[in-house]
N, C-alpha and C. Protein backbone atom coordinates (compact mmCIF):
# COMPACT_ATOMS: atom_id res chain seq x y z
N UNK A 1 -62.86 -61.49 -27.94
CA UNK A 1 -61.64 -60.71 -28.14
C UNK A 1 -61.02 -60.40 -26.78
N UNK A 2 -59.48 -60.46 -26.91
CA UNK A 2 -59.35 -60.17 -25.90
C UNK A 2 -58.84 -58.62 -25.45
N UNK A 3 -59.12 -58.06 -23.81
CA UNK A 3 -58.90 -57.04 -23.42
C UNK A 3 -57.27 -56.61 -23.32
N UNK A 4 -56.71 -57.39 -23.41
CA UNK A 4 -54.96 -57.07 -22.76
C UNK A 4 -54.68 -56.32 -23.92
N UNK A 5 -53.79 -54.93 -23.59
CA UNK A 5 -53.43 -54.32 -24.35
C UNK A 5 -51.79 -55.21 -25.16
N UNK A 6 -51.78 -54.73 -26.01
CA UNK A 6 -50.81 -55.57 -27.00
C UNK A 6 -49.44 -54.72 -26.38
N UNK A 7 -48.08 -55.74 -26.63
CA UNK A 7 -47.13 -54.77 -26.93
C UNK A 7 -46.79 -53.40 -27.29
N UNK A 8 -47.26 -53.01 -28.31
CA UNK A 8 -47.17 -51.80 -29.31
C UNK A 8 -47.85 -51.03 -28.54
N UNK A 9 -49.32 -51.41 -27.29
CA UNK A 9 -49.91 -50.51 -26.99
C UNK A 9 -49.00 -50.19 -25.31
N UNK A 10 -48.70 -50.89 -24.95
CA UNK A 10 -48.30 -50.75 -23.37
C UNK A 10 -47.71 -49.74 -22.96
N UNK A 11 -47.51 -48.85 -21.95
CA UNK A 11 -46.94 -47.93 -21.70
C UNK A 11 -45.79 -47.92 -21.52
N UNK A 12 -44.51 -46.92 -21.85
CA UNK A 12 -43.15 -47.41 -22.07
C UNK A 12 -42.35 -47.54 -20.59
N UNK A 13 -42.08 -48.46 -20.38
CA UNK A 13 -41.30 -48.77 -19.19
C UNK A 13 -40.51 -47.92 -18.55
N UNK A 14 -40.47 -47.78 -17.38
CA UNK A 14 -39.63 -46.11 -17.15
C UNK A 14 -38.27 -46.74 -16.17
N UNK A 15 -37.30 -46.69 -16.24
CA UNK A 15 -35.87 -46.81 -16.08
C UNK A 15 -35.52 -46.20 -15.17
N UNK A 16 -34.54 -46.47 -14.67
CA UNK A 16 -34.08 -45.89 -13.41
C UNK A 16 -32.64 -44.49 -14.45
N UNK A 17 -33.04 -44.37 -15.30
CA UNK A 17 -31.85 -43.65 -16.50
C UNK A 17 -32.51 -42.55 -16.79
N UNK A 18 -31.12 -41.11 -16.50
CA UNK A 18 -32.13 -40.03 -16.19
C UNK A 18 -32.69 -39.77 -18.30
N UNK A 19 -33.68 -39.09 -18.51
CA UNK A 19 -33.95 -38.69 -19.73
C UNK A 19 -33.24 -37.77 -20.42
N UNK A 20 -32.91 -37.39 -21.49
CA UNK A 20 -31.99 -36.73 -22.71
C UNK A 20 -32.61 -35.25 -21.87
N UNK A 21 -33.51 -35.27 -21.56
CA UNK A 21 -33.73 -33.58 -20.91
C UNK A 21 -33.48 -33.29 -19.79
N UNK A 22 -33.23 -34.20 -18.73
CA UNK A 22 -33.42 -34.20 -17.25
C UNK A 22 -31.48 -34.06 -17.57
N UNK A 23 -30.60 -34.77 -18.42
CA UNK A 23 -29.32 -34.71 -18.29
C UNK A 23 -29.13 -33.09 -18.47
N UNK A 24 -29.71 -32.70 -19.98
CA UNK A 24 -29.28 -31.19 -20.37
C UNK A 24 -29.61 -30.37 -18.99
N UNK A 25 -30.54 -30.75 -18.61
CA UNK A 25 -31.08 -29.63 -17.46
C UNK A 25 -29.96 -29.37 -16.55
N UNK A 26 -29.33 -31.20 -15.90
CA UNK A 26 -28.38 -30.77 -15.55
C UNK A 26 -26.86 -29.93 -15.94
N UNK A 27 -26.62 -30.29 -17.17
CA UNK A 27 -25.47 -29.63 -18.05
C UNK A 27 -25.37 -28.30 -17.70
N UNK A 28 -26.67 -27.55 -17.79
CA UNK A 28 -27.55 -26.24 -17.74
C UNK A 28 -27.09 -25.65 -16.69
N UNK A 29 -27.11 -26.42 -15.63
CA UNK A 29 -26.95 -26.08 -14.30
C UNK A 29 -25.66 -25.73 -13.76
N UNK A 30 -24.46 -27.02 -14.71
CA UNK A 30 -23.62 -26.57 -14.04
C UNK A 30 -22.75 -25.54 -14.93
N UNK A 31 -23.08 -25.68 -16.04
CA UNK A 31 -22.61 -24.73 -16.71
C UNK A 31 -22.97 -22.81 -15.97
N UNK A 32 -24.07 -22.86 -15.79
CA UNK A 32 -24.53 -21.45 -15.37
C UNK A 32 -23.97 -21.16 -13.98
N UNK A 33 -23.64 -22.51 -13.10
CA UNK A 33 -22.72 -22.22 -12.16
C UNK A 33 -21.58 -21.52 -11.94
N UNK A 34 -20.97 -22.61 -13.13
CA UNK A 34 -19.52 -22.16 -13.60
C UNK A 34 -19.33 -20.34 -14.34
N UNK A 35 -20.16 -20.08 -14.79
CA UNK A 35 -20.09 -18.38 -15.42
C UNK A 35 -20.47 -17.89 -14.22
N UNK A 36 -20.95 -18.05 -12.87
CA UNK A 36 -21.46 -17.36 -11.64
C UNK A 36 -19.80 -17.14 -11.16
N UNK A 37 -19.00 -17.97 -11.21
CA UNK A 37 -17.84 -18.27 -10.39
C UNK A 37 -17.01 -17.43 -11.28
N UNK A 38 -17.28 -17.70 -12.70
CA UNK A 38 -15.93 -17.18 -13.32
C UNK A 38 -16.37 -15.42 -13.44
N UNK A 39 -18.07 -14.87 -13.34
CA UNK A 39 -18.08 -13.59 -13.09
C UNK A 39 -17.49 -12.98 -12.37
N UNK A 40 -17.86 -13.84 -11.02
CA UNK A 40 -17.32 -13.12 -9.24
C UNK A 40 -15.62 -13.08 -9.35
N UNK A 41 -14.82 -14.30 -9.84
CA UNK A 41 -13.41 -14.30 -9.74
C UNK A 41 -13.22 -13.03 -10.70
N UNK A 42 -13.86 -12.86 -11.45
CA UNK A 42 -13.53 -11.73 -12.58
C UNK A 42 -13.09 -10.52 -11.77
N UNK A 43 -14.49 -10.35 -10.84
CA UNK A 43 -14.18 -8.93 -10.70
C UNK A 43 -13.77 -8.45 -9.89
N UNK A 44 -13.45 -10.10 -8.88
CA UNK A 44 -12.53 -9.42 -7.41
C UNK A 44 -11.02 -9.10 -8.63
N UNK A 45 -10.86 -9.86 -9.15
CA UNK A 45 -9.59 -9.47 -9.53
C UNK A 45 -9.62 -8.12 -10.39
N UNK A 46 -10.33 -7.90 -11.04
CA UNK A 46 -10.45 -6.39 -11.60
C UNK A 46 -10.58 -5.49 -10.67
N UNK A 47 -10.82 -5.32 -9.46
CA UNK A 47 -11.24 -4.18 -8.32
C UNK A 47 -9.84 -4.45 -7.64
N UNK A 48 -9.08 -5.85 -7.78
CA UNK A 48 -7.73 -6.07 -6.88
C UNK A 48 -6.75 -5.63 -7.57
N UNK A 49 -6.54 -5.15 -9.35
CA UNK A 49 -5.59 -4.66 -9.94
C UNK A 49 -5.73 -3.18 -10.45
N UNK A 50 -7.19 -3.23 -10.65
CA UNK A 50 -7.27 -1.47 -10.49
C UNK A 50 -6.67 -0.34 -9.92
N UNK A 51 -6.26 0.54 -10.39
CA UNK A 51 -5.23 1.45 -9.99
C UNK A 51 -6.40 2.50 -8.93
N UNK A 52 -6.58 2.64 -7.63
CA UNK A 52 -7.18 3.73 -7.28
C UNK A 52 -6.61 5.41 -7.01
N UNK A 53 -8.15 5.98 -7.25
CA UNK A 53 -7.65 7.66 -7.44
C UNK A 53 -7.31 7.95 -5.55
N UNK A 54 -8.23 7.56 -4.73
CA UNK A 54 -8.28 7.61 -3.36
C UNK A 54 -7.45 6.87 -2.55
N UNK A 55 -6.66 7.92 -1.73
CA UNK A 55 -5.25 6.88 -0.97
C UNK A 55 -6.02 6.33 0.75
N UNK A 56 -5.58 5.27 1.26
CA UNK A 56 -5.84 4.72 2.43
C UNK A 56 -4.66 4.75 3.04
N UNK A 57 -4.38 4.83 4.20
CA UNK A 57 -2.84 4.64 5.09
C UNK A 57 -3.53 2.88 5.73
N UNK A 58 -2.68 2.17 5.08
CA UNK A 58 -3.25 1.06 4.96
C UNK A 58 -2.28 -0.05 5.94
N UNK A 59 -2.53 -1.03 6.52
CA UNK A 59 -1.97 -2.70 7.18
C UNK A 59 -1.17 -3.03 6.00
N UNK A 60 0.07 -3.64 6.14
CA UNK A 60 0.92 -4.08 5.61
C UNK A 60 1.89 -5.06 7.03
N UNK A 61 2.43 -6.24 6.48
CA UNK A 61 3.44 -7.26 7.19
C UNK A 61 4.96 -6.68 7.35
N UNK A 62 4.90 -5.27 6.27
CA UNK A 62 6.02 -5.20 6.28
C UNK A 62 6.26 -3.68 7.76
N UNK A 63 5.32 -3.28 8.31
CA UNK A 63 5.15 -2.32 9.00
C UNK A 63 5.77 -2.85 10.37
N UNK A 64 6.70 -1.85 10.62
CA UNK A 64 7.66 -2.54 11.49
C UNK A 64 8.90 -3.66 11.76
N UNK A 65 9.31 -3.59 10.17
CA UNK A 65 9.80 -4.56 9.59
C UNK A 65 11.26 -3.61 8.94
N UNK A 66 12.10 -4.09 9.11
CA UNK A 66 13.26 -3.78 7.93
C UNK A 66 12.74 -3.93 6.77
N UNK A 67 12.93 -2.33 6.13
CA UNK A 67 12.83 -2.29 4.67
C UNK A 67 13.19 -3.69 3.77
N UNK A 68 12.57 -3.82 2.42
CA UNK A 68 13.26 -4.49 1.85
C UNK A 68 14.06 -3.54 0.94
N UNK A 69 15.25 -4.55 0.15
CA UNK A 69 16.28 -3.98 -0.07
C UNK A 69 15.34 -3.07 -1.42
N UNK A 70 16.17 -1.79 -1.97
CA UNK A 70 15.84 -0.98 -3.50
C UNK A 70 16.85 -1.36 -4.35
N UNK A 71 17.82 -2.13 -4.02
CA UNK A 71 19.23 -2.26 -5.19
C UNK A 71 18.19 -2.04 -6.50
N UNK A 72 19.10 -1.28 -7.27
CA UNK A 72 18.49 -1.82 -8.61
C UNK A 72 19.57 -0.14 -9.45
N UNK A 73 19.16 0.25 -10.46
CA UNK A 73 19.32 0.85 -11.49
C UNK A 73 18.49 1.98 -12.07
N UNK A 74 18.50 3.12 -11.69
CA UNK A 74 17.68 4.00 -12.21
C UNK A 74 17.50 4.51 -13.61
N UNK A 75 16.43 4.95 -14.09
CA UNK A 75 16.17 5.36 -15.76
C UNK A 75 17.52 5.91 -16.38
N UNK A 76 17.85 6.76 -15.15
CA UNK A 76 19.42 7.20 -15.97
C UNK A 76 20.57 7.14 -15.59
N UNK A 77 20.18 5.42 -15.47
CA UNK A 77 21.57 4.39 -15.22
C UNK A 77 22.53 4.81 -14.36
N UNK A 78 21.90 4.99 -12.70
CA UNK A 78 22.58 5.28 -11.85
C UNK A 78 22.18 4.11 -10.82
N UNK A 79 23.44 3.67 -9.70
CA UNK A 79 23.30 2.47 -9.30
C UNK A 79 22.47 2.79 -8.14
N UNK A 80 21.73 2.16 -7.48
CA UNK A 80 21.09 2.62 -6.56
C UNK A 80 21.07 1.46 -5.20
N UNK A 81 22.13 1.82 -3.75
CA UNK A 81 22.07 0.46 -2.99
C UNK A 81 20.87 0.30 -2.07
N UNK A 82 21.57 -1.29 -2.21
CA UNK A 82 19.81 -1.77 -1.36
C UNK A 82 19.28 -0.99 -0.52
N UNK A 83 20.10 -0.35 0.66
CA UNK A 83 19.30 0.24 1.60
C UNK A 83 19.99 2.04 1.70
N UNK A 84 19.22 2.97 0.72
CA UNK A 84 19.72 3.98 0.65
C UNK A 84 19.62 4.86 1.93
N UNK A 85 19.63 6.01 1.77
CA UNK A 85 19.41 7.21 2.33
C UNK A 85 19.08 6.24 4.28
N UNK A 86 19.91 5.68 4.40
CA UNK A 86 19.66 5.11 6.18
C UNK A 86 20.10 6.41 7.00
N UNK A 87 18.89 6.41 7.76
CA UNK A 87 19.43 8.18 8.33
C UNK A 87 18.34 8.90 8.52
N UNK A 88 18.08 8.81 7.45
CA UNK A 88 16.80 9.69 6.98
C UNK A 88 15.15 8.94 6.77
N UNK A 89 14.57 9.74 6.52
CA UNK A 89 12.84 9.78 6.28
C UNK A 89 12.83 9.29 4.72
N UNK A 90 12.62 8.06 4.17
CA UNK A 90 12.62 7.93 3.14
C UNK A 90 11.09 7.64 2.68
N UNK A 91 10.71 8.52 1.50
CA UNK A 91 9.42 8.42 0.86
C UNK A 91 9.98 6.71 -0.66
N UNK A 92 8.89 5.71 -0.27
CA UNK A 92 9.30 5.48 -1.34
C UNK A 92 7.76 4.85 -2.11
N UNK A 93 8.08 4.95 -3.39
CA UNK A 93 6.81 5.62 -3.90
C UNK A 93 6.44 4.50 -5.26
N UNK A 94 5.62 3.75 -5.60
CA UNK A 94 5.33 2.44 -6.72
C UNK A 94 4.52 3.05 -7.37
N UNK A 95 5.00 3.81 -9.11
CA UNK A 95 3.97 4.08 -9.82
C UNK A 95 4.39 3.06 -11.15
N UNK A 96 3.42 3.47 -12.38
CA UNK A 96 3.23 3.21 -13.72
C UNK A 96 2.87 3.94 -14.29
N UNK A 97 3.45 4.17 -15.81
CA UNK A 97 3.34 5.46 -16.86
C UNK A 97 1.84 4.93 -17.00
N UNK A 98 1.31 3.82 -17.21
CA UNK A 98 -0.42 3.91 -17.37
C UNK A 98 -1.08 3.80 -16.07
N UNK A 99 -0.70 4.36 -15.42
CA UNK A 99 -1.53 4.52 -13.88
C UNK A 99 -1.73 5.90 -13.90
N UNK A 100 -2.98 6.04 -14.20
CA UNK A 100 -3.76 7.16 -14.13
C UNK A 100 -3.72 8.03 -12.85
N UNK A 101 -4.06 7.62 -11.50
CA UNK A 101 -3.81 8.39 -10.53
C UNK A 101 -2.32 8.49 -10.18
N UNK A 102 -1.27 7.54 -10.50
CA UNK A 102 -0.22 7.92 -10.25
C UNK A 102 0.26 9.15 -11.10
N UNK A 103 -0.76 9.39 -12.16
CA UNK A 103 0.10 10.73 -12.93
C UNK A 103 -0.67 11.54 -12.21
N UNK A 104 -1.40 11.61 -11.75
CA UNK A 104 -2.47 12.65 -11.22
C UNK A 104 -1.62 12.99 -9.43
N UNK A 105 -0.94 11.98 -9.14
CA UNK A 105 -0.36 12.20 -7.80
C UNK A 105 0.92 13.00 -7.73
N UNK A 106 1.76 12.75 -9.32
CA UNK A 106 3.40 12.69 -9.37
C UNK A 106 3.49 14.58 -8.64
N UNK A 107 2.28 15.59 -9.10
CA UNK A 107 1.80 16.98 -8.47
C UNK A 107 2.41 16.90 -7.11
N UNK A 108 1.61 16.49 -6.36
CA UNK A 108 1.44 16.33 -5.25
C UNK A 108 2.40 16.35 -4.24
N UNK A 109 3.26 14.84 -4.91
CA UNK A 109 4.51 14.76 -4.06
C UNK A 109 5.05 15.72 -4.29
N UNK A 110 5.11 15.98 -5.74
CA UNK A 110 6.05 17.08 -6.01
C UNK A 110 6.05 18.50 -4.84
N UNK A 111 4.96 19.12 -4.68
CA UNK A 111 5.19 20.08 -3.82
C UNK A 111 4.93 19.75 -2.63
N UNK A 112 4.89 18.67 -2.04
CA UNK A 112 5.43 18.15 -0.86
C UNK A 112 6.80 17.97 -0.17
N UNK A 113 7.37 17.54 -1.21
CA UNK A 113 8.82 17.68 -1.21
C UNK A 113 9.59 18.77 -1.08
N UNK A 114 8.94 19.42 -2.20
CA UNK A 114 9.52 21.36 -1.95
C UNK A 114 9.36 21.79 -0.45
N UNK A 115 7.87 21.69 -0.29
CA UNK A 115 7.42 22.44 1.16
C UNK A 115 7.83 22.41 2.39
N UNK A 116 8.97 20.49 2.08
CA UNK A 116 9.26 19.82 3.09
C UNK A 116 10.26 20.46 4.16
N UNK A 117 10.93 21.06 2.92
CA UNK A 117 12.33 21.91 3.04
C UNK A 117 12.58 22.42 4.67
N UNK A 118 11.02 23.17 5.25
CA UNK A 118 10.94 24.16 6.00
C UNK A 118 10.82 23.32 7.01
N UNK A 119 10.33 22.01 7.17
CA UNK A 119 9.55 21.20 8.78
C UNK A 119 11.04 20.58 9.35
N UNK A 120 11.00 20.49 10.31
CA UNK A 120 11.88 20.32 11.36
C UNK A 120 12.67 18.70 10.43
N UNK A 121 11.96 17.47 9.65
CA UNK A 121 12.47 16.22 9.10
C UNK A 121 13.06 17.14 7.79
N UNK A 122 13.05 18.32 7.39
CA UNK A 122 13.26 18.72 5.66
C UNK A 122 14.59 18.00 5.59
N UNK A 123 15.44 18.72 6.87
CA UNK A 123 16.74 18.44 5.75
C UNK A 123 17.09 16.87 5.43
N UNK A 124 16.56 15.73 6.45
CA UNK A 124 16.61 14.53 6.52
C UNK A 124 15.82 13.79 5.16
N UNK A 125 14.91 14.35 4.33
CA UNK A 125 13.70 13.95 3.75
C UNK A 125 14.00 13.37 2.54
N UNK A 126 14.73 11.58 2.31
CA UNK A 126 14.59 11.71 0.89
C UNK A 126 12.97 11.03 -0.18
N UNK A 127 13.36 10.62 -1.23
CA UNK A 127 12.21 10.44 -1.81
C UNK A 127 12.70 9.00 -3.23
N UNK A 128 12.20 8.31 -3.41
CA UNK A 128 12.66 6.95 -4.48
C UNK A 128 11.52 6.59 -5.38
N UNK A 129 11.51 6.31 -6.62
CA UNK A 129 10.05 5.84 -6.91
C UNK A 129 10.35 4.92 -7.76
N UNK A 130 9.88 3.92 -7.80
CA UNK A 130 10.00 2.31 -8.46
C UNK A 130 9.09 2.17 -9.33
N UNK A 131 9.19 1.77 -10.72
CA UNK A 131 8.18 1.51 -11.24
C UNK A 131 7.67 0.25 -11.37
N UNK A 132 6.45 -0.26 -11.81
CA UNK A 132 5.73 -1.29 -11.81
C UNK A 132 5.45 -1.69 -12.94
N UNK A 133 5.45 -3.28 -13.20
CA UNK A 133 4.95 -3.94 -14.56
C UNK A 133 4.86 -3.14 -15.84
N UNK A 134 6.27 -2.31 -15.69
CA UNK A 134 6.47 -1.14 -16.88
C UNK A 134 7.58 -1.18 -18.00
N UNK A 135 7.52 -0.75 -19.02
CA UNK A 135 8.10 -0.70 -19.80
C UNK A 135 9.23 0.60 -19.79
N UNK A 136 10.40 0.48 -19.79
CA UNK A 136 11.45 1.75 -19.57
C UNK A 136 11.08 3.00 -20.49
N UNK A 137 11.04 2.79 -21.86
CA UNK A 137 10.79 3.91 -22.66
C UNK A 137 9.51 4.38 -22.09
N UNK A 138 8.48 3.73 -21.53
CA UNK A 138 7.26 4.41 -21.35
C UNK A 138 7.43 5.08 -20.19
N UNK A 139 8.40 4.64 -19.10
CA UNK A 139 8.28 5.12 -17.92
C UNK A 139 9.49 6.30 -18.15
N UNK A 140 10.33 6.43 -18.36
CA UNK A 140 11.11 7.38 -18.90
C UNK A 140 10.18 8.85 -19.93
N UNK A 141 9.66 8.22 -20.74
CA UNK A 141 8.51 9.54 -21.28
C UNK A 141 7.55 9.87 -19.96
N UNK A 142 7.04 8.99 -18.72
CA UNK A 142 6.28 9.61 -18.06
C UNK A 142 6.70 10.24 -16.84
N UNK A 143 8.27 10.40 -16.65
CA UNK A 143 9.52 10.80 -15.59
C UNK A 143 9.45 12.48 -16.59
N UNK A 144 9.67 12.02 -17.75
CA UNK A 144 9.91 13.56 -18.33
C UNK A 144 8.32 14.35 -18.66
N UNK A 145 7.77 13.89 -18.72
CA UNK A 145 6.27 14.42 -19.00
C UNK A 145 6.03 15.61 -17.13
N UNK A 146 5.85 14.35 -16.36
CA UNK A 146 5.54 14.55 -15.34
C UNK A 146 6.34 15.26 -14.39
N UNK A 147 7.66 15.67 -14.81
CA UNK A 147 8.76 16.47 -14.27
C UNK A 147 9.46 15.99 -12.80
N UNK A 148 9.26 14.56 -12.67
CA UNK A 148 9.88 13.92 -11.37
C UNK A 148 10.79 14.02 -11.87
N UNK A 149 11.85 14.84 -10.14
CA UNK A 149 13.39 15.13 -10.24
C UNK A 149 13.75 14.55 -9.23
N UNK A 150 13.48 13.57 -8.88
CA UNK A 150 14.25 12.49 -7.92
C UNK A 150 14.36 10.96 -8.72
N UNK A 151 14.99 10.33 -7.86
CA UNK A 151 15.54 8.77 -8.49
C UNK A 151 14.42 8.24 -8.99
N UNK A 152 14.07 7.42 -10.17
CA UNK A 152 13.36 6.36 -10.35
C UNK A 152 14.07 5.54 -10.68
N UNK A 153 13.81 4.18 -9.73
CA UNK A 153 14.36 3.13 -10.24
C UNK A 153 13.09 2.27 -11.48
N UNK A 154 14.11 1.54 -12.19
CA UNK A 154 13.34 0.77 -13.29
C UNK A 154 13.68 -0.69 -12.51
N UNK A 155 11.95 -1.13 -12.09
CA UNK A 155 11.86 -2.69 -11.70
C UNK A 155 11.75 -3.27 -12.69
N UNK A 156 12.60 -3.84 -13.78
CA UNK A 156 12.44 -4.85 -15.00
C UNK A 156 11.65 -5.68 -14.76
N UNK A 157 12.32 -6.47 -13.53
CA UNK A 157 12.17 -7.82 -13.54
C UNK A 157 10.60 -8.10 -12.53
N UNK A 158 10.42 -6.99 -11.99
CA UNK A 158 9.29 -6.60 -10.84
C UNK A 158 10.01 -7.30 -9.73
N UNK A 159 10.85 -7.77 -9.13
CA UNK A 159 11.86 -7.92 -7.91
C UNK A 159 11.51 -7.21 -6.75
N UNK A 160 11.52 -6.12 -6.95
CA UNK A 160 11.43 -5.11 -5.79
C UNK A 160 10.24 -4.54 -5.48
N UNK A 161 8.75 -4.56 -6.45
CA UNK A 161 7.44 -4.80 -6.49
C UNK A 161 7.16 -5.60 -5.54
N UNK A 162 7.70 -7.32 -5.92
CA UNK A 162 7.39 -8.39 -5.29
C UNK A 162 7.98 -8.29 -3.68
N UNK A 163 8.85 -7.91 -3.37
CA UNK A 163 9.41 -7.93 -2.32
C UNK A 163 8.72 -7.13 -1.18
N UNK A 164 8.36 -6.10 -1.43
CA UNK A 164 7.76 -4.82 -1.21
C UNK A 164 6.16 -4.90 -1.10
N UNK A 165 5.57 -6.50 -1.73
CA UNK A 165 4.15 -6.28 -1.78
C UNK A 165 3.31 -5.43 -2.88
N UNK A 166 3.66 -5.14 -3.33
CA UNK A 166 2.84 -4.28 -4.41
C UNK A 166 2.57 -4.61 -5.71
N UNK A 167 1.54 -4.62 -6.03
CA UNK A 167 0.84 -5.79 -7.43
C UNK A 167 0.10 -4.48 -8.16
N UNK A 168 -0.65 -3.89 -7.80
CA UNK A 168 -1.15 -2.41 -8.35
C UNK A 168 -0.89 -0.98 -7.81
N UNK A 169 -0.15 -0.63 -8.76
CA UNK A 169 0.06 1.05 -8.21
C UNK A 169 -0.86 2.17 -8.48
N UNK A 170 -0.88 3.20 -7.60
CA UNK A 170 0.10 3.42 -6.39
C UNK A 170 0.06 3.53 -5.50
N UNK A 171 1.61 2.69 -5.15
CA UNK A 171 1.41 2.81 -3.52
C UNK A 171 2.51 3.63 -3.02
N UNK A 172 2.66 3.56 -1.88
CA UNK A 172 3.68 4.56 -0.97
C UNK A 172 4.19 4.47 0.25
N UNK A 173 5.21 3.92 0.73
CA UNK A 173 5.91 3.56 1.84
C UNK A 173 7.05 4.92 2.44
N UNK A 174 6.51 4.78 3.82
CA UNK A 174 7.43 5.72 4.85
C UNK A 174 9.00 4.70 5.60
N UNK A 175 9.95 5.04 5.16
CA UNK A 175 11.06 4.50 5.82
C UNK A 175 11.40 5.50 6.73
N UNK A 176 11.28 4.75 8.26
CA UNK A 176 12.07 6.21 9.17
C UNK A 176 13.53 5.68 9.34
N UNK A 177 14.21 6.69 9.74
CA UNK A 177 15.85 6.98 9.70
C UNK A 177 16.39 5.51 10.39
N UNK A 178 15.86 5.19 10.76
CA UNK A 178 16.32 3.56 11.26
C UNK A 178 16.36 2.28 10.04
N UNK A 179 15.60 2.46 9.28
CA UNK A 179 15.59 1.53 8.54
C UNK A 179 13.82 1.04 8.57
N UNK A 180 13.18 1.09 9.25
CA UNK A 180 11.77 0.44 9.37
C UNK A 180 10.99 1.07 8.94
N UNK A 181 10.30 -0.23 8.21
CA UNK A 181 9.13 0.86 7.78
C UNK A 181 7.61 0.81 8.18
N UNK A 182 7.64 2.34 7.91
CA UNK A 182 6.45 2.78 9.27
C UNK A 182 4.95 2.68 9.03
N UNK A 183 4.97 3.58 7.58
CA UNK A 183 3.45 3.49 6.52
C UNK A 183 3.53 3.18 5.80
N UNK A 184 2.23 2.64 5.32
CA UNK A 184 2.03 2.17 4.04
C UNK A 184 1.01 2.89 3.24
N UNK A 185 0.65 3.29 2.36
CA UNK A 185 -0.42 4.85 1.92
C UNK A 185 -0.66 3.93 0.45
N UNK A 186 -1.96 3.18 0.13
CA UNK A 186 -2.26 2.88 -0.98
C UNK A 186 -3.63 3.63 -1.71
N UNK A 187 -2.92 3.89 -2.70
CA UNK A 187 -3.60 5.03 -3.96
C UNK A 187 -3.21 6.24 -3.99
N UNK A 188 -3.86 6.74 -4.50
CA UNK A 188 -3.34 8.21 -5.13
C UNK A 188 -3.07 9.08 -3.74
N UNK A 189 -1.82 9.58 -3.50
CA UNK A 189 -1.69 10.35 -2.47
C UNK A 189 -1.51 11.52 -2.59
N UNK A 190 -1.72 11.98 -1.35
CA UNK A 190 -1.88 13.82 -1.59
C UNK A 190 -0.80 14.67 -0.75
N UNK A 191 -0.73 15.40 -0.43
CA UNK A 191 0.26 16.38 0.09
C UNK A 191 -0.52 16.17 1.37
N UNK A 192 -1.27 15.99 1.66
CA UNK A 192 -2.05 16.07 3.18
C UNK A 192 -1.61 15.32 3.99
N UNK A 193 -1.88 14.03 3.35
CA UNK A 193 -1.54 12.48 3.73
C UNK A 193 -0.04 12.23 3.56
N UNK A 194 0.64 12.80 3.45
CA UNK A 194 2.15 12.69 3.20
C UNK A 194 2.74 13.40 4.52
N UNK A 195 2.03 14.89 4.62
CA UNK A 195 2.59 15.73 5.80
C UNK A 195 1.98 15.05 7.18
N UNK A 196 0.92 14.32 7.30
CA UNK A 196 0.52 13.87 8.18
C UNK A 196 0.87 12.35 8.90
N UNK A 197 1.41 12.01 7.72
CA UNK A 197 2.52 10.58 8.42
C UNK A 197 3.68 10.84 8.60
N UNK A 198 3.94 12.16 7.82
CA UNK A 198 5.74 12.37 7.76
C UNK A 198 5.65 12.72 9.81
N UNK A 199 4.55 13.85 9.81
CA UNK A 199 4.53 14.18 10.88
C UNK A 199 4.38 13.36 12.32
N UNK A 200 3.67 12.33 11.84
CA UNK A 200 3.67 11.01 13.06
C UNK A 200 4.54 10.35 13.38
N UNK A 201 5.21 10.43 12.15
CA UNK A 201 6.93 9.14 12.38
C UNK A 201 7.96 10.37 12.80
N UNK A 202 7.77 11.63 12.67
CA UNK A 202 8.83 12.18 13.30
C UNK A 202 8.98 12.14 14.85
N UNK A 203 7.13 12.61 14.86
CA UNK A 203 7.27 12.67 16.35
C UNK A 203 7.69 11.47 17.42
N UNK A 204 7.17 10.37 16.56
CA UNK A 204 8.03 9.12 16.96
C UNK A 204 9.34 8.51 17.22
N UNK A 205 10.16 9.02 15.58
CA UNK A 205 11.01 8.57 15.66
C UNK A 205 12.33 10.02 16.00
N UNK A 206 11.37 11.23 15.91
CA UNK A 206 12.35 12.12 15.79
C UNK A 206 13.67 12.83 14.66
């Protein structure tokens, strides 16, 4: 009899072709890659549109720069030109009726503005606030809720958002009497941080 193992018995030839498991493994791999990438993109962008409660006096391109223009139309359809109040100390201010710290801030300015009255910039001091990726009726209920008695313009189209840099509110820009603008203050701002840049660009700009 002979010793040679038969066909049927021989061991199965191995291929240079990866196996039905060695492929999934890879599938596996890149799939679990791909949810690593689409986690991380997730949440820079959730931490990059998040509205914060805490303000920074923050770097901006536009610092030292001619304002961009405000043309636009306020809630109660008053015209508003591109470059208002030139002269003066202009606060201008990017909220949203669902921006939580911006309702928590609208305080703030508010008696900032009052207080302003008395500092050597009062009588110069105006104030603008633009809204963001908002809806008019909503931002109009949160103008009357919140008792802001200065201009809001309504950004429909987000125009003046885009121009201005601002993708999540709120933020807050210092225009001194020249036209340039000086600070940039992103998140929720306070009366502190308001008197303390108003106070730097005066002494600057006078």
């Amino acid at each position: 009899m002979s010793n040679d193992l038969t066909h049927d018995d021989a061991e199965p030839l191995v291929t240079g072709q990866p196996s039905e498991q060695r492929r999934g493994g890879r599938r596996l791999r890149w799939v679990l890659a791909l949810v690593a990438i689409l986690v991380v993109a997730f949440s820079v962008s959730v931490a990059f549109l998040t509205p914060t409660s805490t303000s920074t006096v923050a770097a901006s391109n536009l610092i030292g720069q001619n304002a961009p223009e405000l043309a636009g139309t306020t809630l109660s359809h008053l015209a508003i030109a591109p470059h208002p109040y030139r002269g003066d100390y202009l606060i201008v201010n990017f909220f949203a009726s669902w921006c939580i710290p911006c309702r928590s801030e609208t305080g703030a300015i508010e008696s900032f503005v009052r207080s302003a009255k008395s500092r050597p910039y009062g009588s110069r001091l105006a104030i603008l606030s633009v809204t963001v990726n908002d809806r008019r009726s909503s931002a109009t209920a949160f103008v009357r809720q919140t008792g802001m008695f200065w201009p809001v313009i309504f950004d429909g189209n987000g125009v003046i958002s885009l121009n201005w840099g601002v993708v999540n509110p709120p933020q807050t820009f210092i225009v001194a009497p020249n036209g340039k603008v000086v600070t940039r203050i992103v998140g929720q701002v306070t009366t502190a941080t308001l008197s303390s840049v108003l106070s730097l660009a005066y002494s600057t700009y006078g």
